[in-house]
N, C-alpha and C. Protein backbone atom coordinates (compact mmCIF):
# COMPACT_ATOMS: atom_id res chain seq x y z
N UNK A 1 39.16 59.17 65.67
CA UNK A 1 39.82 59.55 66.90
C UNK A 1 40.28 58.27 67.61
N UNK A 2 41.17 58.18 67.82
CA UNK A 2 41.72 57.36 68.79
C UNK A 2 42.07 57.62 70.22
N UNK A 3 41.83 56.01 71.11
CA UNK A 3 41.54 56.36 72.50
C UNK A 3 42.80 55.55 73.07
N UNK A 4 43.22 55.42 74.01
CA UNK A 4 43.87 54.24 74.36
C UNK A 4 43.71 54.30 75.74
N UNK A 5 43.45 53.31 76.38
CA UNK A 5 43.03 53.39 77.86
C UNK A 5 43.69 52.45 78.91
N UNK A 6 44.84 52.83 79.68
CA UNK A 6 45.93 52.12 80.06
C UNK A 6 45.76 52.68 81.77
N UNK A 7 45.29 51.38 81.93
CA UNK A 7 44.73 51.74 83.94
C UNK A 7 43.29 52.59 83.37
N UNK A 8 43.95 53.44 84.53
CA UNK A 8 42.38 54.81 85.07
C UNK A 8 43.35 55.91 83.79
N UNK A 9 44.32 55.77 83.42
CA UNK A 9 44.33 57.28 82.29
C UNK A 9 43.80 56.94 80.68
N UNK A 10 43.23 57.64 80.45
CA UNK A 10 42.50 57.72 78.78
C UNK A 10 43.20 58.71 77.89
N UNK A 11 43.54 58.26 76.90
CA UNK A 11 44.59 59.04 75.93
C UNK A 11 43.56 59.27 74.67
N UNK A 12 43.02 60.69 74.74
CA UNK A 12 42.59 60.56 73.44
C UNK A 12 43.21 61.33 72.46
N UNK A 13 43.76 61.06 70.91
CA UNK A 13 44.62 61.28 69.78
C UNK A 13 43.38 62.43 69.80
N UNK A 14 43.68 63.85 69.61
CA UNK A 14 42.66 64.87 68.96
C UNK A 14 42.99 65.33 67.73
N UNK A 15 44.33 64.79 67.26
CA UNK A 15 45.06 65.42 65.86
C UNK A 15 46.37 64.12 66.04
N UNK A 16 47.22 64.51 65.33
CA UNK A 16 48.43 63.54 65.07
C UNK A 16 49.65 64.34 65.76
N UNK A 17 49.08 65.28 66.41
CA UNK A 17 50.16 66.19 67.01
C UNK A 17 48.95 66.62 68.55
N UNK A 18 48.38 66.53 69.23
CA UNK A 18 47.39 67.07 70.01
C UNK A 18 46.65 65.80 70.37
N UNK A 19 46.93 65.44 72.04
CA UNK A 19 46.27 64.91 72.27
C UNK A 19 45.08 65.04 73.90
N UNK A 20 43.98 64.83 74.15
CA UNK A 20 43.40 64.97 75.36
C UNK A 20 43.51 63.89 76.43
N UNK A 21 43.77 64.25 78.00
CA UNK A 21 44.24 63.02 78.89
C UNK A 21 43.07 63.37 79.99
N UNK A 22 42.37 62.10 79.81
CA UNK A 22 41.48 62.14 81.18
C UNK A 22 42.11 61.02 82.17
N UNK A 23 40.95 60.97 83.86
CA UNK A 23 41.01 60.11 84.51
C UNK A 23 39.69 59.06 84.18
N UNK A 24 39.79 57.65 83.53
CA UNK A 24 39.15 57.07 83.22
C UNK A 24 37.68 56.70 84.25
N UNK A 25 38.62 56.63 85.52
CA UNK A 25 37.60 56.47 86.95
C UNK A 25 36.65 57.42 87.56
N UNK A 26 36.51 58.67 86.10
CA UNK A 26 35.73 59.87 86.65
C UNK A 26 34.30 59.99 85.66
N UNK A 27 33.56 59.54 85.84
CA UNK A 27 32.43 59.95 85.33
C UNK A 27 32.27 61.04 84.49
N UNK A 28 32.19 60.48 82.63
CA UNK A 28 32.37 61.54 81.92
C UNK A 28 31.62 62.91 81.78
N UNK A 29 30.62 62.86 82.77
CA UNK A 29 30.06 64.52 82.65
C UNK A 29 30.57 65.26 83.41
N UNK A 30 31.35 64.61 84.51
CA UNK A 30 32.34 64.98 85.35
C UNK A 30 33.74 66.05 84.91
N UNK A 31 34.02 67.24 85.08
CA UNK A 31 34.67 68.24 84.65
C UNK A 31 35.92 67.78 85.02
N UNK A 32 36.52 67.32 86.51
CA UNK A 32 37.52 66.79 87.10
C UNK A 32 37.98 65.99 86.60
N UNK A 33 37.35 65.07 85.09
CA UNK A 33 38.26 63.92 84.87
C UNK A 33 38.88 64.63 83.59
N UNK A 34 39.03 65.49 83.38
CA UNK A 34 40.23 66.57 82.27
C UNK A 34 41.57 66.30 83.49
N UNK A 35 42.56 65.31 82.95
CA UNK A 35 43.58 65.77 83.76
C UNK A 35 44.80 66.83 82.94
N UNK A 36 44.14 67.29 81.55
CA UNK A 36 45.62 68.20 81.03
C UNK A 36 45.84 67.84 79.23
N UNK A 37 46.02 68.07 78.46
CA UNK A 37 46.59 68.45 77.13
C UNK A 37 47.99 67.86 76.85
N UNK A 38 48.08 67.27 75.72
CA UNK A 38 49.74 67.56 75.59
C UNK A 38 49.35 67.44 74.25
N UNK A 39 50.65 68.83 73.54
CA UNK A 39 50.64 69.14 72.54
C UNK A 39 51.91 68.68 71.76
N UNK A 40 52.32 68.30 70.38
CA UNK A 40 53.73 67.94 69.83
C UNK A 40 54.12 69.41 69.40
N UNK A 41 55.18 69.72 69.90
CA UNK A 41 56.01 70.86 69.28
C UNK A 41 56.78 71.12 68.75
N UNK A 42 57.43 70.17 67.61
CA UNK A 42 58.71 70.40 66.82
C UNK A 42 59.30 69.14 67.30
N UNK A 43 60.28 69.36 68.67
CA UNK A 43 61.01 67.84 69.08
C UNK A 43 60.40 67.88 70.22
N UNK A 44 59.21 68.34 71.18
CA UNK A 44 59.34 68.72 72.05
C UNK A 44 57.73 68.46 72.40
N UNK A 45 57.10 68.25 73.70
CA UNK A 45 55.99 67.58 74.06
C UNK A 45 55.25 68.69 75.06
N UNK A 46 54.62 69.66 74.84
CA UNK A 46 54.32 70.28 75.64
C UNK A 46 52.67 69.93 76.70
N UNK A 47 53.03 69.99 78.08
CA UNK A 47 52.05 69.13 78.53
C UNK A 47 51.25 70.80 79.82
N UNK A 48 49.70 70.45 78.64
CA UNK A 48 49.26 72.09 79.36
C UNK A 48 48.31 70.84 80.57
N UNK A 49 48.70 71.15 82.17
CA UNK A 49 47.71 70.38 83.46
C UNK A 49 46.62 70.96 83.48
N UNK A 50 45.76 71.16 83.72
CA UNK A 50 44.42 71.52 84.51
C UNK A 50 44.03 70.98 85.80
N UNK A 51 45.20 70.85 86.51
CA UNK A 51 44.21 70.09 87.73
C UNK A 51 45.91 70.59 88.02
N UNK A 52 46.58 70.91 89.68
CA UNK A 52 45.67 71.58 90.58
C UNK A 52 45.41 73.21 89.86
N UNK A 53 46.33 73.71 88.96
CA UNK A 53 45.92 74.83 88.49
C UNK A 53 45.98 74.67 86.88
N UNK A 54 45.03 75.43 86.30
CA UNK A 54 44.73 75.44 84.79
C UNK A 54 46.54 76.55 84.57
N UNK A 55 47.09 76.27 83.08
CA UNK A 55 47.76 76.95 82.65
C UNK A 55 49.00 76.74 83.23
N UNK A 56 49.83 75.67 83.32
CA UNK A 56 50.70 75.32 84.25
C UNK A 56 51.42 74.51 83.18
N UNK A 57 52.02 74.81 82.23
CA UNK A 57 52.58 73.71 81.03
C UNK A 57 54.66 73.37 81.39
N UNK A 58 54.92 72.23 81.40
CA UNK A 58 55.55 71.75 81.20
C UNK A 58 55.84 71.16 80.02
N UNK A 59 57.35 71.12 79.34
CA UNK A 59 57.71 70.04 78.36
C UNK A 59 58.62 69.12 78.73
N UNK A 60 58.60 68.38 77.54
CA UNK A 60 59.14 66.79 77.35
C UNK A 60 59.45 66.48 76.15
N UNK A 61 60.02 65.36 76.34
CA UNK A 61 61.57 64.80 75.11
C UNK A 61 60.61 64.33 74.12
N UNK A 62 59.20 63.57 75.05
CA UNK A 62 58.40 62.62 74.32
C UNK A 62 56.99 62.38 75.34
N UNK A 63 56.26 61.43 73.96
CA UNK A 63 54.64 62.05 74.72
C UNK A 63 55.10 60.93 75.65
N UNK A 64 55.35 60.01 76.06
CA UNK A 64 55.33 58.69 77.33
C UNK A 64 55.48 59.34 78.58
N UNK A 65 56.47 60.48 78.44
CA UNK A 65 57.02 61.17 79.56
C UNK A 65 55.90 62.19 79.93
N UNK A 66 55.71 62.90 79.05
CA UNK A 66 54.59 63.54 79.56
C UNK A 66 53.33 63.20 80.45
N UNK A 67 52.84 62.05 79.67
CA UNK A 67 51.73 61.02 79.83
C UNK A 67 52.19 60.60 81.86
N UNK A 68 53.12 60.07 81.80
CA UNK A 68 53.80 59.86 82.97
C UNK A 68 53.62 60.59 84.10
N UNK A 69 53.74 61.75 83.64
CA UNK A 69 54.02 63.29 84.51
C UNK A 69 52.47 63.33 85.05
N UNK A 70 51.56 63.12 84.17
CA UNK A 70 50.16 63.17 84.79
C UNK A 70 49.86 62.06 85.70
N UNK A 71 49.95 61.25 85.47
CA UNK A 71 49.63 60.15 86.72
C UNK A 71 50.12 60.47 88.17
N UNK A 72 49.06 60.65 88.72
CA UNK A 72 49.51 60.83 90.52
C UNK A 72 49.55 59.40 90.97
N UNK A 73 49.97 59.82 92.08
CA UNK A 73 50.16 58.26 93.28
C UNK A 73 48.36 57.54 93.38
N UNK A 74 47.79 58.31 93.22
CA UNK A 74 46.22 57.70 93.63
C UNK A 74 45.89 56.68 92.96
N UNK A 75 46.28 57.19 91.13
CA UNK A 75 45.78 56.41 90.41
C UNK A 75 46.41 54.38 90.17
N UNK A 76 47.61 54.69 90.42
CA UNK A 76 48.31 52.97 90.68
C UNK A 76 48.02 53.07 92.55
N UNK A 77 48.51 53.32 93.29
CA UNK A 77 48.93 53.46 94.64
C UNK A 77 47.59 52.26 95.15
N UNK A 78 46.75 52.23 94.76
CA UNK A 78 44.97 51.26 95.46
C UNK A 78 45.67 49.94 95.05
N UNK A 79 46.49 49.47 93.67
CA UNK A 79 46.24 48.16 93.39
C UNK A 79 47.34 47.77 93.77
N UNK A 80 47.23 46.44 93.98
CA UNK A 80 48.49 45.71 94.36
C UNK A 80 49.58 45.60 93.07
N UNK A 81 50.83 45.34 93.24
CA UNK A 81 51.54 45.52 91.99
C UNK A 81 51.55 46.50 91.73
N UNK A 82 51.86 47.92 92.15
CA UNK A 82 51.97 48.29 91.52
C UNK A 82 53.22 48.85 90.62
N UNK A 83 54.12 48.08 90.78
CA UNK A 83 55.30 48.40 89.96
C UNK A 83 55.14 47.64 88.98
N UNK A 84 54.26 46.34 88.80
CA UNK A 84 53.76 45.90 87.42
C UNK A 84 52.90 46.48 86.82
N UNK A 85 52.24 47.44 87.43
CA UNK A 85 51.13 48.21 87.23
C UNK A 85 51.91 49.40 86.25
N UNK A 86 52.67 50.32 86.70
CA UNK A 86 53.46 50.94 86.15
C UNK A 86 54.56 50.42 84.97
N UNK A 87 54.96 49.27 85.08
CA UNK A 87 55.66 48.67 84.01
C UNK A 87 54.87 48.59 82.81
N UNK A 88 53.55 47.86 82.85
CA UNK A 88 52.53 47.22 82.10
C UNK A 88 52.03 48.84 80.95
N UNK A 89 51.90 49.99 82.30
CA UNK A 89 51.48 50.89 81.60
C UNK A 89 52.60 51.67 80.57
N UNK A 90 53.77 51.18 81.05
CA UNK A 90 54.91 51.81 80.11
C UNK A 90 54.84 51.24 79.06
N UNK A 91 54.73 50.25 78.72
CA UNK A 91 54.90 49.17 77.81
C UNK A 91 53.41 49.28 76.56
N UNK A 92 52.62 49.86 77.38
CA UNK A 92 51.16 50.49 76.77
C UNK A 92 51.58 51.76 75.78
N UNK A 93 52.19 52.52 76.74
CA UNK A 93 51.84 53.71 75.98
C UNK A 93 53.36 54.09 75.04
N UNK A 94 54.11 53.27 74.80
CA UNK A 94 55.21 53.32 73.76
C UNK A 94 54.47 52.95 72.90
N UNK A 95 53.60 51.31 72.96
CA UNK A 95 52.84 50.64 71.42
C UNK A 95 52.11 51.93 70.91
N UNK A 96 51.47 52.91 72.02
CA UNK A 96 50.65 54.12 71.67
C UNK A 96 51.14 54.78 70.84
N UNK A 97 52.49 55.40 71.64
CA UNK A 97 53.14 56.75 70.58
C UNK A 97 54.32 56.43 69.44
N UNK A 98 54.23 55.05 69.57
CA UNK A 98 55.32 54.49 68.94
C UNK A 98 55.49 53.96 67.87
C-alpha cells in the first residue's frame, strides 16, 4: 500500500484505481480524519466526501484535481506561505499520480 503525505492530507493507494484521503493532523482512531474516497473510472475521477455529508460524489479529469477539491482553507490557511504551500503540494501530488 502506498501512502503519500503532502501537508496535513494523506493519500493512501487502496488499489491502482481506489484510493483513501485522510486529514493527517487527526488522530488515527479519530473517525473525522476520513476526509472522502476517490475512485478511477474509465477517464474520469470520482471523488465520494464524507465530511460535511457522507454520499456527496463529485468527478474529475484527474486524481490531483480531485485531491485538491478536498483540501479546505484550514488545512494551508495556519501556515505562512501559503501559496508555496499550495504550489509545493501540487508539485507532490503529480510525482504521486504521475
Amino acid at each position: 500500500m502506498t501512502t503519500l503525505h503532502v501537508d496535513a492530507l494523506e493519500v493512501i493507494a487502496l488499489s491502482d484505481h481506489e484510493w483513501r484521503v485522510c486529514d493527517g493532523r487527526i488522530d488515527a482512531a479519530d473517525a473525522r480524519r476520513l476526509l472522502g474516497y476517490v475512485e478511477r473510472q474509465g477517464d474520469t475521477y470520482e471523488l465520494l466526501r464524507m465530511s460535511p455529508t457522507p454520499g456527496v460524489c463529485r468527478h474529475f479529469d484527474c486524481l490531483s484535481a480531485a485531491l485538491e477539491d478536498l483540501i479546505t482553507p484550514d488545512i494551508t490557511a495556519s501556515r505562512a506561505g501559503a501559496s508555496g504551500v499550495r504550489e509545493r503540494r501540487s508539485r507532490a501530488l503529480m510525482r504521486f499520480v504521475g
